[in-house]
C-alpha atoms as a PDB file:
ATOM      1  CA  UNK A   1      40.747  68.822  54.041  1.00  0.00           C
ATOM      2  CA  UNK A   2      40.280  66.793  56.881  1.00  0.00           C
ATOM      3  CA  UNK A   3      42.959  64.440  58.014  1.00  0.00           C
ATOM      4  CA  UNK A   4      42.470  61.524  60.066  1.00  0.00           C
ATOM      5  CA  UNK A   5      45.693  59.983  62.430  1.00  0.00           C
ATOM      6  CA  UNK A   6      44.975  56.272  63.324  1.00  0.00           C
ATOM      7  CA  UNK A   7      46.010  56.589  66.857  1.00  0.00           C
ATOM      8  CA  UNK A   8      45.015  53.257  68.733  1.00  0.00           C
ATOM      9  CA  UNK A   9      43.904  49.999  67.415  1.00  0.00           C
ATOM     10  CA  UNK A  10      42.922  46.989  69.094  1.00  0.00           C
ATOM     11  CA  UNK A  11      41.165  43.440  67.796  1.00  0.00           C
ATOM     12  CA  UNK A  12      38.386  41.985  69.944  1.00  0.00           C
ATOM     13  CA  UNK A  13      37.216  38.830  70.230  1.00  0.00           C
ATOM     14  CA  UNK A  14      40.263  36.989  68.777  1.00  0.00           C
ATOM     15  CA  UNK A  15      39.508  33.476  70.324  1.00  0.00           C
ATOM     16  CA  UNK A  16      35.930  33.476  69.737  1.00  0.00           C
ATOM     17  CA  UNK A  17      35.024  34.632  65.913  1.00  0.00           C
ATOM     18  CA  UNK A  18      35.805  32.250  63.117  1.00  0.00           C
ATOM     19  CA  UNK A  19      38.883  32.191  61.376  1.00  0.00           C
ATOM     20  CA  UNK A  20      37.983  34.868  58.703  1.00  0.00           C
ATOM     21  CA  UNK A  21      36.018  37.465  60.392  1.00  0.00           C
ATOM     22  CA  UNK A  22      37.737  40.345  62.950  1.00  0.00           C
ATOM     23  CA  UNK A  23      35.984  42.673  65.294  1.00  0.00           C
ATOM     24  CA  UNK A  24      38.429  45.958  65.033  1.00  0.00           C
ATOM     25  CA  UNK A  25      38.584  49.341  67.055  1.00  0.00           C
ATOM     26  CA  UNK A  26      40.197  52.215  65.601  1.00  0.00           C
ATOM     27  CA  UNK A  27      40.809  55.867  67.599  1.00  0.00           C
ATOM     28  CA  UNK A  28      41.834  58.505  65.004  1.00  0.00           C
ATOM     29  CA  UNK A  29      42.809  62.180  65.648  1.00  0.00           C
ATOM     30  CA  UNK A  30      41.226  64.421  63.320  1.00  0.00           C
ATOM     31  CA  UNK A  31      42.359  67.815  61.950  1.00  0.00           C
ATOM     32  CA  UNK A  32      40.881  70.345  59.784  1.00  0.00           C
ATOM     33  CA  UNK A  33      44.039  71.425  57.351  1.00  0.00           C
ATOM     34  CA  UNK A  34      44.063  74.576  55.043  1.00  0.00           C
ATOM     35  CA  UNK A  35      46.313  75.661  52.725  1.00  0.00           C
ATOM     36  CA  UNK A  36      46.946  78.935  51.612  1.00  0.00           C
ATOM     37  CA  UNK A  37      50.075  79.538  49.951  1.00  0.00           C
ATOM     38  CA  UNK A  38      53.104  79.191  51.628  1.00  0.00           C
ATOM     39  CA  UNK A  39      50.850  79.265  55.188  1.00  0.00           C
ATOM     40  CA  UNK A  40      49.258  75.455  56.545  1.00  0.00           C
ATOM     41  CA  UNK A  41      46.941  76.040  59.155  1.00  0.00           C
ATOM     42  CA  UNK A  42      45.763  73.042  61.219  1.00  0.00           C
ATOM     43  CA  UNK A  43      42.640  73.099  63.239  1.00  0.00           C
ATOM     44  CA  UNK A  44      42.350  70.239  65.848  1.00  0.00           C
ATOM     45  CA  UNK A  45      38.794  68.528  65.438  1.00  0.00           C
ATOM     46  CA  UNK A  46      37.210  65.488  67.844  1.00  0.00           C
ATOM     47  CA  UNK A  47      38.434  62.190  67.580  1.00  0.00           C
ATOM     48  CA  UNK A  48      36.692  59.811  66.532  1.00  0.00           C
ATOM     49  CA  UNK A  49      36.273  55.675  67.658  1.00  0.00           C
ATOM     50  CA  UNK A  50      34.713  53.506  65.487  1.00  0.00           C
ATOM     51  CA  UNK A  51      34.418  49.620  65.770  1.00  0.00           C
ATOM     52  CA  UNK A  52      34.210  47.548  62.528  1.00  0.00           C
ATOM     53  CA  UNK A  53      33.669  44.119  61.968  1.00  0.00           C
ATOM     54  CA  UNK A  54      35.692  43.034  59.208  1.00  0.00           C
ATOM     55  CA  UNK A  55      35.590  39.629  56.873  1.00  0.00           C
ATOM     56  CA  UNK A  56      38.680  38.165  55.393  1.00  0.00           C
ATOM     57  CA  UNK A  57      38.469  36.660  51.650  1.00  0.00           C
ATOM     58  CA  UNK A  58      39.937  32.641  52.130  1.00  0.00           C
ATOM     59  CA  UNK A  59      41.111  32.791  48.847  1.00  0.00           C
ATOM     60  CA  UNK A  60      43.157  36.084  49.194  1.00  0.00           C
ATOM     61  CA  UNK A  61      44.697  36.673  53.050  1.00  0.00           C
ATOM     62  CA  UNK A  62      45.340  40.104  51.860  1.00  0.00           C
ATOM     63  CA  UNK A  63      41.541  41.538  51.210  1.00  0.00           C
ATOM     64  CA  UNK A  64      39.395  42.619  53.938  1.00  0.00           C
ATOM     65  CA  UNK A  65      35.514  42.954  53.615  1.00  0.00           C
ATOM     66  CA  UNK A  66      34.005  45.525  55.978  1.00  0.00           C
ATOM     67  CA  UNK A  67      30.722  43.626  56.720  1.00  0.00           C
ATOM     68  CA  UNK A  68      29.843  46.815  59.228  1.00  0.00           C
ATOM     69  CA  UNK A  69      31.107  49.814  61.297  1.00  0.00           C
ATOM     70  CA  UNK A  70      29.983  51.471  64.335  1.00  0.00           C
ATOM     71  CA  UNK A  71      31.174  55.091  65.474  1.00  0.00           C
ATOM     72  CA  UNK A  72      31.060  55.637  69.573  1.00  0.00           C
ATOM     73  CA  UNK A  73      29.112  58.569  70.196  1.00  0.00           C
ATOM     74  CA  UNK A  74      26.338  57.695  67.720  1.00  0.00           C
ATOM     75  CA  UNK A  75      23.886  55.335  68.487  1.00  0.00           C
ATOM     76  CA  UNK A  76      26.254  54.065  71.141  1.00  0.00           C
ATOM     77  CA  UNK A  77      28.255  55.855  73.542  1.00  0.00           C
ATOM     78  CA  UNK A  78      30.596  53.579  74.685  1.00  0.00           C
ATOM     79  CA  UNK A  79      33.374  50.616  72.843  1.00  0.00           C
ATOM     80  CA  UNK A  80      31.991  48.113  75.216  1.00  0.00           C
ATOM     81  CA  UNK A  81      28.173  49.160  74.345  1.00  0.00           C
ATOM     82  CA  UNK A  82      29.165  48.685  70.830  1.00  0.00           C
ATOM     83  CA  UNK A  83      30.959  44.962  71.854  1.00  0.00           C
ATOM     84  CA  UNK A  84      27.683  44.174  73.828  1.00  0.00           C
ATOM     85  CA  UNK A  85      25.788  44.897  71.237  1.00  0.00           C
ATOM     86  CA  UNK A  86      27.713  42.874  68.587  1.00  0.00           C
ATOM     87  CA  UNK A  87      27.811  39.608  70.398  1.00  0.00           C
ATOM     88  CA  UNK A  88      24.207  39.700  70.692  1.00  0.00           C
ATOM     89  CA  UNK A  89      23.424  40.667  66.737  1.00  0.00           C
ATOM     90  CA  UNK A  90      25.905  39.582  65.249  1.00  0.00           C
ATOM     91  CA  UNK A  91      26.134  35.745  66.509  1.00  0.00           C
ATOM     92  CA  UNK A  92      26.897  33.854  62.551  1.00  0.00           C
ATOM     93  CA  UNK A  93      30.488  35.794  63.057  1.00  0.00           C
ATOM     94  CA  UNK A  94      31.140  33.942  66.089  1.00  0.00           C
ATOM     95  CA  UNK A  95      32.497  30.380  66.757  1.00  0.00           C
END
């Protein structure tokens, strides 16, 4: 089972996107668990950075639509790659 730690998270673009979309980055420390019996054995894996862009519902402040997400080391290798890249494709999110 793998198990994912959310480690850092930060929200980009706060001034500049409408009111109801968010630009998110996420670091999470990943581990490979195993049980067997009494014994727990935990195998550090890579972490892992993904950027998502997220959509808020006006009519319910508590439900978040992930429009789309973006892993660093992928088809980008870098956060601010991936920010680059989002203010350039992704222009209806912003103000």
């Amino acid at each position: 089972m793998i198990v994912r730690d959310l480690i850092e998270t930060t929200e980009f673009f706060t001034e500049e996107t409408k009111n109801d979309f968010f630009v998110i980055y996420e670091k999470f420390a990943n581990s490979d668990c195993n049980c067997e019996g009494n014994m727990l054995e935990e195998i550090e894996c890579d972490d892992e950075e993904i950027v998502q862009i997220l959509q808020g519902n006006p009519e319910c402040s508590c439900s978040l639509r992930n429009i789309k997400s973006y892993c660093v080391g992928q088809e980008f290798k870098t956060v601010e790659d991936i920010l680059a890249m989002i203010k350039e494709e992704h222009r209806e999110i912003f103000k």
